[in-house]
PDB file of N, CA and C in Angstrom:
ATOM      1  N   UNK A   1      63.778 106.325 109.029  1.00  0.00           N
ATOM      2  CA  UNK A   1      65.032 106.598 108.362  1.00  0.00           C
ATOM      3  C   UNK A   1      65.859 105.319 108.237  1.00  0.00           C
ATOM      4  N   UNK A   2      65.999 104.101 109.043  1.00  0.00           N
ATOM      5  CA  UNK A   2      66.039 103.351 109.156  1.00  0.00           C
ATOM      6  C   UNK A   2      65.861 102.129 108.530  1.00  0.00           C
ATOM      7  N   UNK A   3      64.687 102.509 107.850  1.00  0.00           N
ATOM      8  CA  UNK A   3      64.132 101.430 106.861  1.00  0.00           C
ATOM      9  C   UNK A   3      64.624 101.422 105.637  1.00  0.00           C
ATOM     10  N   UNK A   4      64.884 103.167 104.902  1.00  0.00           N
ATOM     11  CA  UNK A   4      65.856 102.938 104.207  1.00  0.00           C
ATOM     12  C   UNK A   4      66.962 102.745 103.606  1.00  0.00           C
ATOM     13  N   UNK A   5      67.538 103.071 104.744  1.00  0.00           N
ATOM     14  CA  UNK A   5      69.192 102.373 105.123  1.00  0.00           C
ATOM     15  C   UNK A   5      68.666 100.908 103.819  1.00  0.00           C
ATOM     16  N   UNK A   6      68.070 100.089 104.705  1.00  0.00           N
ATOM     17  CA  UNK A   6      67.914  99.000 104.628  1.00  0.00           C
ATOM     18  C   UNK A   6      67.707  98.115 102.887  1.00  0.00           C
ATOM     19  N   UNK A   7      66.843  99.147 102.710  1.00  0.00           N
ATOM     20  CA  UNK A   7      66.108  99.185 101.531  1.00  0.00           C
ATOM     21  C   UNK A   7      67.135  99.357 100.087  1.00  0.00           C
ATOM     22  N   UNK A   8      67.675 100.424 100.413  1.00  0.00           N
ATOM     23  CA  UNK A   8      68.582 100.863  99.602  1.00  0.00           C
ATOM     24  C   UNK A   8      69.990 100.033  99.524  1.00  0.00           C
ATOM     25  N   UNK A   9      70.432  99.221 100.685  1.00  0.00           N
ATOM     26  CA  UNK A   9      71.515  98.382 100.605  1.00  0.00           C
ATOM     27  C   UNK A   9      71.376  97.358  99.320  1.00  0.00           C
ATOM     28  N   UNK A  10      70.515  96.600  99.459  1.00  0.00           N
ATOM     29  CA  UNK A  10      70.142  95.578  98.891  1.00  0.00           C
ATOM     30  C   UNK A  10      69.877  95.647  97.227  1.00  0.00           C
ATOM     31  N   UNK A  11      69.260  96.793  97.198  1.00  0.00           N
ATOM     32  CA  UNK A  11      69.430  97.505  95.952  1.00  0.00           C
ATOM     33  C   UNK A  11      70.580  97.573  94.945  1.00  0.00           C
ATOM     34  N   UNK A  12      71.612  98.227  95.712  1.00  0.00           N
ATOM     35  CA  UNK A  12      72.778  98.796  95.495  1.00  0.00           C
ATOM     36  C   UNK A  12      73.726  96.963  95.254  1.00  0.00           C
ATOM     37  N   UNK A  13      73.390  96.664  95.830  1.00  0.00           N
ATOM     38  CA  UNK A  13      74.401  95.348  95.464  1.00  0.00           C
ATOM     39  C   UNK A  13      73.475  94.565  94.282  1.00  0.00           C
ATOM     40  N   UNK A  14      72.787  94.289  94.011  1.00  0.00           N
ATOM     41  CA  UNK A  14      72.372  94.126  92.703  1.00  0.00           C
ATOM     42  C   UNK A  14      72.313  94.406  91.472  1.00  0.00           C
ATOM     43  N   UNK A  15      72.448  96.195  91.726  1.00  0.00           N
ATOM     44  CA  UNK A  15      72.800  97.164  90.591  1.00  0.00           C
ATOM     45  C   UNK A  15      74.364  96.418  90.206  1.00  0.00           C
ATOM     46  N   UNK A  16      75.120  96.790  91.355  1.00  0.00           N
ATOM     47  CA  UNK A  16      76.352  96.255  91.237  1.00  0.00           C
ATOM     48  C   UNK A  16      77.043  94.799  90.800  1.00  0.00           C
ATOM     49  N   UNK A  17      76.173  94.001  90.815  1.00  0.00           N
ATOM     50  CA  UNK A  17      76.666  93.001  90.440  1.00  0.00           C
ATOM     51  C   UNK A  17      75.310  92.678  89.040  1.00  0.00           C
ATOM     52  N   UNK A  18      74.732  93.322  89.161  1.00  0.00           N
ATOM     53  CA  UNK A  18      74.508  93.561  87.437  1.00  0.00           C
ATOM     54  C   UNK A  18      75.326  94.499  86.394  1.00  0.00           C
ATOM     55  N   UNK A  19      76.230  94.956  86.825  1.00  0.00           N
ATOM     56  CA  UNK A  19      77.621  95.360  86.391  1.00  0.00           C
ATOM     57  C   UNK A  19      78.642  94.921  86.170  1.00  0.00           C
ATOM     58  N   UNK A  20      78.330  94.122  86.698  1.00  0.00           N
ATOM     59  CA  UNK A  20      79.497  93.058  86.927  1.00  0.00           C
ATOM     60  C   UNK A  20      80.772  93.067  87.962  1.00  0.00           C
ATOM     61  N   UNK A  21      80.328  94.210  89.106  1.00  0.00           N
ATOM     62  CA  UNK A  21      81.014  94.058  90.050  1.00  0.00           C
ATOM     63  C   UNK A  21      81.281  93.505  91.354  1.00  0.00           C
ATOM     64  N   UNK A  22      82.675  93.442  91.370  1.00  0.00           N
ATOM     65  CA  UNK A  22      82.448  92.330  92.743  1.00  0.00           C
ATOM     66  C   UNK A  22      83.139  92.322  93.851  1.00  0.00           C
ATOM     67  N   UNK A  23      82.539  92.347  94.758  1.00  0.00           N
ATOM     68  CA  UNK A  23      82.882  92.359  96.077  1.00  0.00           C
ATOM     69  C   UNK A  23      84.420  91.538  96.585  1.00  0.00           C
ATOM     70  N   UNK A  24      85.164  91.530  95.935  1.00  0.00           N
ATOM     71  CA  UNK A  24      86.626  90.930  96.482  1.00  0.00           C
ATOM     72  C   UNK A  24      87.221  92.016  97.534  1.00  0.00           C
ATOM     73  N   UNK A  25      88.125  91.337  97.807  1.00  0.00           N
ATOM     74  CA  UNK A  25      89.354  92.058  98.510  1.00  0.00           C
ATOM     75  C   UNK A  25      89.798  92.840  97.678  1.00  0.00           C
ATOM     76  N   UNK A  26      90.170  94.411  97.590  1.00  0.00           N
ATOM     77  CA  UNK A  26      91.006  94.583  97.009  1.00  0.00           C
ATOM     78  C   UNK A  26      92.834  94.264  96.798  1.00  0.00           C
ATOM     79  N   UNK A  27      93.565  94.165  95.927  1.00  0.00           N
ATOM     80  CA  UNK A  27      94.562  93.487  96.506  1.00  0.00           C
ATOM     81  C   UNK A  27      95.590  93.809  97.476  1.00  0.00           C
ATOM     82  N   UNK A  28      95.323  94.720  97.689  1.00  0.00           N
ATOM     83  CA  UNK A  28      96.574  95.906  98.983  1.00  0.00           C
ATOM     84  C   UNK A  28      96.107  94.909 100.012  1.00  0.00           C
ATOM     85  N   UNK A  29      94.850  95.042 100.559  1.00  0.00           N
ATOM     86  CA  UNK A  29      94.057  93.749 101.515  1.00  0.00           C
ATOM     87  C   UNK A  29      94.376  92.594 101.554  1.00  0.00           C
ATOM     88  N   UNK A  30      94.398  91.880 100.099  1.00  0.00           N
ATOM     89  CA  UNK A  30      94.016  90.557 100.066  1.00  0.00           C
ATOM     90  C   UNK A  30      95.698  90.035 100.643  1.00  0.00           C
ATOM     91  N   UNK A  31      96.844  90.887 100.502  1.00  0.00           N
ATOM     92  CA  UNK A  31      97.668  90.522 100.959  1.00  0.00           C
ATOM     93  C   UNK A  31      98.032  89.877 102.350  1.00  0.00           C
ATOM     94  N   UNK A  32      97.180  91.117 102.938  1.00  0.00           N
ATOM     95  CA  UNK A  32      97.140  90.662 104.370  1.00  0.00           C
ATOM     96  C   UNK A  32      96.581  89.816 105.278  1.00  0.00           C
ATOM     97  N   UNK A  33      95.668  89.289 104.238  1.00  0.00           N
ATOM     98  CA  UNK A  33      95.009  87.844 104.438  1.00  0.00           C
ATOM     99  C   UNK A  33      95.916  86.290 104.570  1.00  0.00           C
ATOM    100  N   UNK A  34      95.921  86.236 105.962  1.00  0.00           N
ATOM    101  CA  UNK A  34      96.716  84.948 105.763  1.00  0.00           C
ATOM    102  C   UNK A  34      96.496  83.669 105.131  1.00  0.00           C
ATOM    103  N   UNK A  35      97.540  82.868 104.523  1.00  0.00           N
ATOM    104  CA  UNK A  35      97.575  81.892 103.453  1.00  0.00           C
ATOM    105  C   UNK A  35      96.662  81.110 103.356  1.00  0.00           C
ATOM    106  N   UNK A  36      96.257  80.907 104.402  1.00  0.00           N
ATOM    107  CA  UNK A  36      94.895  79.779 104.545  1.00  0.00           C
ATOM    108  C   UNK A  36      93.975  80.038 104.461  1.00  0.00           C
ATOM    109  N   UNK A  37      93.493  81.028 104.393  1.00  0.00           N
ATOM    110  CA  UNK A  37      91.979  82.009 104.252  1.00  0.00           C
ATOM    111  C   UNK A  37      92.120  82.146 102.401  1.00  0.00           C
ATOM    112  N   UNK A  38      93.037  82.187 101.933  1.00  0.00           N
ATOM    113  CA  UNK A  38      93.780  83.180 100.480  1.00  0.00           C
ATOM    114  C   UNK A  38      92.739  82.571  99.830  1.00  0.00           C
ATOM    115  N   UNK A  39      92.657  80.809  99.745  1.00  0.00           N
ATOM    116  CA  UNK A  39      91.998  80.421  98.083  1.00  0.00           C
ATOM    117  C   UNK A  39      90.289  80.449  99.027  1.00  0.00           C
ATOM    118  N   UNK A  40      89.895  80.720 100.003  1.00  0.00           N
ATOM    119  CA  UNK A  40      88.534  80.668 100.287  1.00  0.00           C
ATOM    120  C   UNK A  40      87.815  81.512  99.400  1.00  0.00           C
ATOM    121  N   UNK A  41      86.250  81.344  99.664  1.00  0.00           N
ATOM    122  CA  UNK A  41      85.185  82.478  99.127  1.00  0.00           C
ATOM    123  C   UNK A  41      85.792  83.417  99.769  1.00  0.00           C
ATOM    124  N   UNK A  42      85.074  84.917  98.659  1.00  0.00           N
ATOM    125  CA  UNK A  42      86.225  86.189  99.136  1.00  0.00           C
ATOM    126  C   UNK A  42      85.330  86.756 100.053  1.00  0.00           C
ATOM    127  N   UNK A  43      84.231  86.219 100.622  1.00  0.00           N
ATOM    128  CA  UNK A  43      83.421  86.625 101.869  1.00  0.00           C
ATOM    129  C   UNK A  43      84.186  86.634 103.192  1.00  0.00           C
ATOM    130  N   UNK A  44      84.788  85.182 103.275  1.00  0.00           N
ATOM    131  CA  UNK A  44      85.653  84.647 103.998  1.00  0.00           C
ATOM    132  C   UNK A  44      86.655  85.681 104.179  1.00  0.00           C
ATOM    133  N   UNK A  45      87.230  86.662 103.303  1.00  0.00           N
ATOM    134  CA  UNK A  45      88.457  87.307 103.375  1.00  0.00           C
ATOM    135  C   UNK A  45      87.640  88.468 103.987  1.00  0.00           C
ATOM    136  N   UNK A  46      86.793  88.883 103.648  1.00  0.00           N
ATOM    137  CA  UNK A  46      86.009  90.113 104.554  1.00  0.00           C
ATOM    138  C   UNK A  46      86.048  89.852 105.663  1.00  0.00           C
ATOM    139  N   UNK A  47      85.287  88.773 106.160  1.00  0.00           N
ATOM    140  CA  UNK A  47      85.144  88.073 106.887  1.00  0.00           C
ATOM    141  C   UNK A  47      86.007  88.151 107.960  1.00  0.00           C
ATOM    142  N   UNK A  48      86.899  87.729 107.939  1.00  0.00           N
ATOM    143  CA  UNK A  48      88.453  87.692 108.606  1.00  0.00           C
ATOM    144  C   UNK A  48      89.520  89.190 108.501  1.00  0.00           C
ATOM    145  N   UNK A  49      88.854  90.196 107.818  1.00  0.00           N
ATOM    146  CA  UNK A  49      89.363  91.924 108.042  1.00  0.00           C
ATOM    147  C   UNK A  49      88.542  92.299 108.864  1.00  0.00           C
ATOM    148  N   UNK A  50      86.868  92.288 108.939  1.00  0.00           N
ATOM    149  CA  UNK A  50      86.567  92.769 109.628  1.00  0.00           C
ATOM    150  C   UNK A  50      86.108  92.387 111.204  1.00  0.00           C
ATOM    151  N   UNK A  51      86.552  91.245 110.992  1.00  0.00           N
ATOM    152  CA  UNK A  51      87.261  90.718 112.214  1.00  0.00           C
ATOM    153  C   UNK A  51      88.409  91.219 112.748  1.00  0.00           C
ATOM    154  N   UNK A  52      89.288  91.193 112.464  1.00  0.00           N
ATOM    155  CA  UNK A  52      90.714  91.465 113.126  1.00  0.00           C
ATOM    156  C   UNK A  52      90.801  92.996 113.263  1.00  0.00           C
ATOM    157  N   UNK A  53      89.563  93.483 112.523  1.00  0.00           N
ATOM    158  CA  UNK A  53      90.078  94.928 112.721  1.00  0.00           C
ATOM    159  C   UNK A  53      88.732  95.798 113.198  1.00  0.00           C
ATOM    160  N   UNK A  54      87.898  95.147 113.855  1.00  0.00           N
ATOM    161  CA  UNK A  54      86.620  95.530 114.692  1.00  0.00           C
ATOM    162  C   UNK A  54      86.954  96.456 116.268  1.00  0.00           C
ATOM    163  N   UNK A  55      88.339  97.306 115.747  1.00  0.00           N
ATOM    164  CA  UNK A  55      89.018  97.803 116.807  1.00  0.00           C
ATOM    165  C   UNK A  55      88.918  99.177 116.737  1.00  0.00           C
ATOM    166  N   UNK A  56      88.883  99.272 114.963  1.00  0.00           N
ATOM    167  CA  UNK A  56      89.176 100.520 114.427  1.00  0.00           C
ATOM    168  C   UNK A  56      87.973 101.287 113.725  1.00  0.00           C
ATOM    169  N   UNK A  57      88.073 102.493 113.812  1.00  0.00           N
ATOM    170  CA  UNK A  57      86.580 102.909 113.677  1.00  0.00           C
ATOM    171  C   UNK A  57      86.388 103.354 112.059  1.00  0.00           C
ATOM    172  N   UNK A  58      85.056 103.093 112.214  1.00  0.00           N
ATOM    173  CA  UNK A  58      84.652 102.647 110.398  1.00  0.00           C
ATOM    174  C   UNK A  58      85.053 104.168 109.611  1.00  0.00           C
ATOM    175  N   UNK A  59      85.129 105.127 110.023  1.00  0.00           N
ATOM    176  CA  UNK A  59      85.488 106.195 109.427  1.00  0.00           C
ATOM    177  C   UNK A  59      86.899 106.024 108.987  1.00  0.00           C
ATOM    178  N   UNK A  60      87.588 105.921 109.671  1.00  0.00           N
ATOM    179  CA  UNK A  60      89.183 105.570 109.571  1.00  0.00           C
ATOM    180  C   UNK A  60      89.012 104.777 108.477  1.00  0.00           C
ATOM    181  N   UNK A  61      88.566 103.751 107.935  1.00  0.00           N
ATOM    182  CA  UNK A  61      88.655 102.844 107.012  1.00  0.00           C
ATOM    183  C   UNK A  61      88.673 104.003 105.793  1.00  0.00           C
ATOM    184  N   UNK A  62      87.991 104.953 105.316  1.00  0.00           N
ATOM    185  CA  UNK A  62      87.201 105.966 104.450  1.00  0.00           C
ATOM    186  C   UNK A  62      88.697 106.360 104.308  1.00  0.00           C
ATOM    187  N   UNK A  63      89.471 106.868 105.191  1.00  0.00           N
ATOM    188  CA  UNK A  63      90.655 107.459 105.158  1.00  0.00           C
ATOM    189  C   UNK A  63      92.342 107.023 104.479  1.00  0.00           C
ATOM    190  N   UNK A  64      92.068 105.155 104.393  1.00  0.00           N
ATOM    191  CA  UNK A  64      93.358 104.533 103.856  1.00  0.00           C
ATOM    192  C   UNK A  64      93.673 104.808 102.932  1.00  0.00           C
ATOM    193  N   UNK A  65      95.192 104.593 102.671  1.00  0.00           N
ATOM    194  CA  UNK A  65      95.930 105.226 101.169  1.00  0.00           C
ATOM    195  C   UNK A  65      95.290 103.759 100.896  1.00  0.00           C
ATOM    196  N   UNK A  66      94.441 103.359  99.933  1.00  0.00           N
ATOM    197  CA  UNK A  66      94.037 101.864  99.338  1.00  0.00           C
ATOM    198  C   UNK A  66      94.549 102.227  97.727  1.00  0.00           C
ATOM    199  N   UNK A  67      95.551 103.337  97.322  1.00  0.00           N
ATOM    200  CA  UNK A  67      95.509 103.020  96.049  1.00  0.00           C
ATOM    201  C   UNK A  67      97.437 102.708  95.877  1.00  0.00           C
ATOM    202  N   UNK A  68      97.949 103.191  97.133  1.00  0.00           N
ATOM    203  CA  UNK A  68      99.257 102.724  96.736  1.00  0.00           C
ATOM    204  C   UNK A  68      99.792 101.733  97.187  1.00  0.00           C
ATOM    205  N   UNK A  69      99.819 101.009  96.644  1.00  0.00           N
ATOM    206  CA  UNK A  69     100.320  99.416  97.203  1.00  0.00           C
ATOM    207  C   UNK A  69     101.945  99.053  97.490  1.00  0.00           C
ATOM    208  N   UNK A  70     102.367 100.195  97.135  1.00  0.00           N
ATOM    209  CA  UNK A  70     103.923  99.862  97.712  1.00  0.00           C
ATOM    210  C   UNK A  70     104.341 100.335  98.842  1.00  0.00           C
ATOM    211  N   UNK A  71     103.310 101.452  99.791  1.00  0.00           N
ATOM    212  CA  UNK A  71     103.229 101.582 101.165  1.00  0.00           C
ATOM    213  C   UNK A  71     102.800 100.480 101.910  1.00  0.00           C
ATOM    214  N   UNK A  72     102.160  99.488 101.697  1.00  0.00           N
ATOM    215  CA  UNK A  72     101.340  98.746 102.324  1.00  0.00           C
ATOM    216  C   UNK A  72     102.580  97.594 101.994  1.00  0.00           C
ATOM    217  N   UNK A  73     102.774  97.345 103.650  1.00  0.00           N
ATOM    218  CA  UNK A  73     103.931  96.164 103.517  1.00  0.00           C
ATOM    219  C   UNK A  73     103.428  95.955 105.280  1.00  0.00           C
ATOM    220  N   UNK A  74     102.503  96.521 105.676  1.00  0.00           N
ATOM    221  CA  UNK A  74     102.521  95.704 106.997  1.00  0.00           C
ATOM    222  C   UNK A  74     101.207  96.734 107.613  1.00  0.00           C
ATOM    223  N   UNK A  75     100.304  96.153 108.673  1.00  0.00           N
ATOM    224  CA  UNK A  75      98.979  96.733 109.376  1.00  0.00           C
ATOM    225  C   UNK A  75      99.049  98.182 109.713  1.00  0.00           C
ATOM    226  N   UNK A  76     100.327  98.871 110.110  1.00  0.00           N
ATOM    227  CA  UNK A  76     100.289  99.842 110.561  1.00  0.00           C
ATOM    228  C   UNK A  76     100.205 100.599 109.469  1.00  0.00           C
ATOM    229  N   UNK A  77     100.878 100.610 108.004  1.00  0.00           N
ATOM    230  CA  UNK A  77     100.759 101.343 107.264  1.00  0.00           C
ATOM    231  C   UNK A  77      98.957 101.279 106.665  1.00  0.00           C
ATOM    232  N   UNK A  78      98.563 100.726 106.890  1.00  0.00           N
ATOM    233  CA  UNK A  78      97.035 100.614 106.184  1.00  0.00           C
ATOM    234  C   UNK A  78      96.374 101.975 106.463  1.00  0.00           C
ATOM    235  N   UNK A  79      96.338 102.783 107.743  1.00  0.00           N
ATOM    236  CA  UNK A  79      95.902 103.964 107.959  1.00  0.00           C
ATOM    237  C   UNK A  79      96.373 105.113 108.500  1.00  0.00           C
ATOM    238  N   UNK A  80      96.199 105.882 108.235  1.00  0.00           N
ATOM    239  CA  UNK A  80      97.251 107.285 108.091  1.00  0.00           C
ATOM    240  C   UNK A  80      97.514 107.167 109.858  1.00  0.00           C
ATOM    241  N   UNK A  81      98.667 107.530 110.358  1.00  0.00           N
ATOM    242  CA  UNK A  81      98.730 107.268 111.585  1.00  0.00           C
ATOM    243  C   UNK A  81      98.069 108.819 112.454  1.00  0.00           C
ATOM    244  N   UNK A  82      97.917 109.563 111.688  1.00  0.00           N
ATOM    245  CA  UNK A  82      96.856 111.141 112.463  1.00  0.00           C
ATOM    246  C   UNK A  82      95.526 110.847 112.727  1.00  0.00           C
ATOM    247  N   UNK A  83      95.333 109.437 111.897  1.00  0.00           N
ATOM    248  CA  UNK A  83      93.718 109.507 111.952  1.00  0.00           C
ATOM    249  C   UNK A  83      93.443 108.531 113.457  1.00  0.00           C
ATOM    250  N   UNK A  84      94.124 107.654 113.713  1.00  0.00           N
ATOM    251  CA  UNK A  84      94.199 107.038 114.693  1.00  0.00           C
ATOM    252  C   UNK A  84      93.801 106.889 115.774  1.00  0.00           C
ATOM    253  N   UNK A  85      93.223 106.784 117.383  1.00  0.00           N
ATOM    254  CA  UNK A  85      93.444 107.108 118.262  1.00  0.00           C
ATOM    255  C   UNK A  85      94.501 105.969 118.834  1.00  0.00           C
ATOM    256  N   UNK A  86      94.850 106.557 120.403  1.00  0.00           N
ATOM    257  CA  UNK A  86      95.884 105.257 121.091  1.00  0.00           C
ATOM    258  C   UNK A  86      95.159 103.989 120.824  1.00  0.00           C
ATOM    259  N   UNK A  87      94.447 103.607 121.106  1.00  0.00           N
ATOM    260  CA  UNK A  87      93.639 102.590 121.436  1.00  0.00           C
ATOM    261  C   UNK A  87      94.159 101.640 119.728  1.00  0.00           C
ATOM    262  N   UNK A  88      93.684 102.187 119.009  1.00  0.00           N
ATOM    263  CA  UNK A  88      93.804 101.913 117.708  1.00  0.00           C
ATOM    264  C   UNK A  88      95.559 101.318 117.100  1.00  0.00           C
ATOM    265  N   UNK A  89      95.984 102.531 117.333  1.00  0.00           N
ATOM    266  CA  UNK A  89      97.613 102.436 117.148  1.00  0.00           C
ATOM    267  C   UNK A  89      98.285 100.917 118.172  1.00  0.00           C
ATOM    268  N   UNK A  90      97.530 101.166 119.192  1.00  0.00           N
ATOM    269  CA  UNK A  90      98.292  99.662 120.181  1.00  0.00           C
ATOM    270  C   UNK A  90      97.506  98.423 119.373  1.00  0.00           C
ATOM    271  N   UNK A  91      95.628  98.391 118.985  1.00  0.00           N
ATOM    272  CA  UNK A  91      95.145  97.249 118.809  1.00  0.00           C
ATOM    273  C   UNK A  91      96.471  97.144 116.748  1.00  0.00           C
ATOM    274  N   UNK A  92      97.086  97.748 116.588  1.00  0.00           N
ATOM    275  CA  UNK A  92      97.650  97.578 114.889  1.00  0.00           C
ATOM    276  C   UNK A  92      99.051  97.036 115.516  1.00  0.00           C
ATOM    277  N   UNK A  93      99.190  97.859 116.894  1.00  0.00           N
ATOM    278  CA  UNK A  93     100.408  97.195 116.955  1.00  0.00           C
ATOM    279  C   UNK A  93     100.346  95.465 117.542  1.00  0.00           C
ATOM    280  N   UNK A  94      99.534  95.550 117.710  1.00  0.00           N
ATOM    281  CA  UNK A  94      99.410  93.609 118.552  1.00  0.00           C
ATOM    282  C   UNK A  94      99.690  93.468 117.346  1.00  0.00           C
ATOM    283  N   UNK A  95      98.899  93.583 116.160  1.00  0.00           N
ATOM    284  CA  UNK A  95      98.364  92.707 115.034  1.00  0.00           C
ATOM    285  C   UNK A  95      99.936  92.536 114.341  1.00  0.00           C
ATOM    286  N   UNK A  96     100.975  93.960 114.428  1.00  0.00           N
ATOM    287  CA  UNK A  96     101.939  93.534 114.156  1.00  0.00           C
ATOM    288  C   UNK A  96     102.649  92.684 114.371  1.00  0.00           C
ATOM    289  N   UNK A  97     102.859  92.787 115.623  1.00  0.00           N
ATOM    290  CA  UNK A  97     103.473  91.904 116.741  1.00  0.00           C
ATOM    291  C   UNK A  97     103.130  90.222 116.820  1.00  0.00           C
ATOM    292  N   UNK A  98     101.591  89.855 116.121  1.00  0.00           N
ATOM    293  CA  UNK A  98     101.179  88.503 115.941  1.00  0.00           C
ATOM    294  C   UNK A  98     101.981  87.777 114.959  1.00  0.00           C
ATOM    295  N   UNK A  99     102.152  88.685 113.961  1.00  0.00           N
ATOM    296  CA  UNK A  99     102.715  87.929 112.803  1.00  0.00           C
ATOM    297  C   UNK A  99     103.987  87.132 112.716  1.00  0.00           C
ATOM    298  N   UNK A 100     104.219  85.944 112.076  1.00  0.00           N
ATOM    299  CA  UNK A 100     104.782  84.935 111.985  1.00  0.00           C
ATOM    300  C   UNK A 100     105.810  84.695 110.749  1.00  0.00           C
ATOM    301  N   UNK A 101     106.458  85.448 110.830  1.00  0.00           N
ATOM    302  CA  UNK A 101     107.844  84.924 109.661  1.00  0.00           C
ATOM    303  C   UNK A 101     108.726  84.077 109.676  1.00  0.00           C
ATOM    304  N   UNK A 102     107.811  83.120 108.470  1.00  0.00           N
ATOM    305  CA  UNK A 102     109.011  81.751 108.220  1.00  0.00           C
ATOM    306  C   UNK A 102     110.171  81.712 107.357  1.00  0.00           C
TER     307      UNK A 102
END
């Protein structure tokens, strides 16, 4: 079962970018990408989400409002706060708490 996990990934991104689609950030995301990461390859910007947010469980991701962008003004709003557990809600609140306003 396993194998075609595998099989089928690889597939699927080819179809897709014989479509002409592409793997960016969407921009609700790309916001939250700090300035120095911004003009990198947009791997790099994956890269650095699913990093910072290897806290939160991949289902939860399935669950974000990703289409309204005028909720999204800071980490905590990214996922519905019911879907959450503690663990989750404290690792969004560090991430709040990191940020740096000049």
């Amino acid at each position: 079962m396993g194998v075609a996990v595998y099989v089928v990934n690889p597939a699927y991104v080819i179809a897709r970018r014989a479509m002409n689609f592409k793997e960016k950030l969407p921009p609700m995301l790309y916001s939250l990408v700090p300035e120095q990461k911004q003009g990198l390859h947009h791997w790099a910007g994956w890269a650095y989400m699913m990093r910072i947010l290897s806290f939160v469980r991949t289902h939860v991701f399935y669950q974000t409002e990703r289409f309204d962008q005028s909720k999204l003004c800071s980490w905590n709003t990214l996922f519905p706060q019911e879907a959450l557990t503690d663990v989750e809600k404290i690792g969004l609140w560090r991430l709040e708490s990191r940020k740096t306003y000049a």
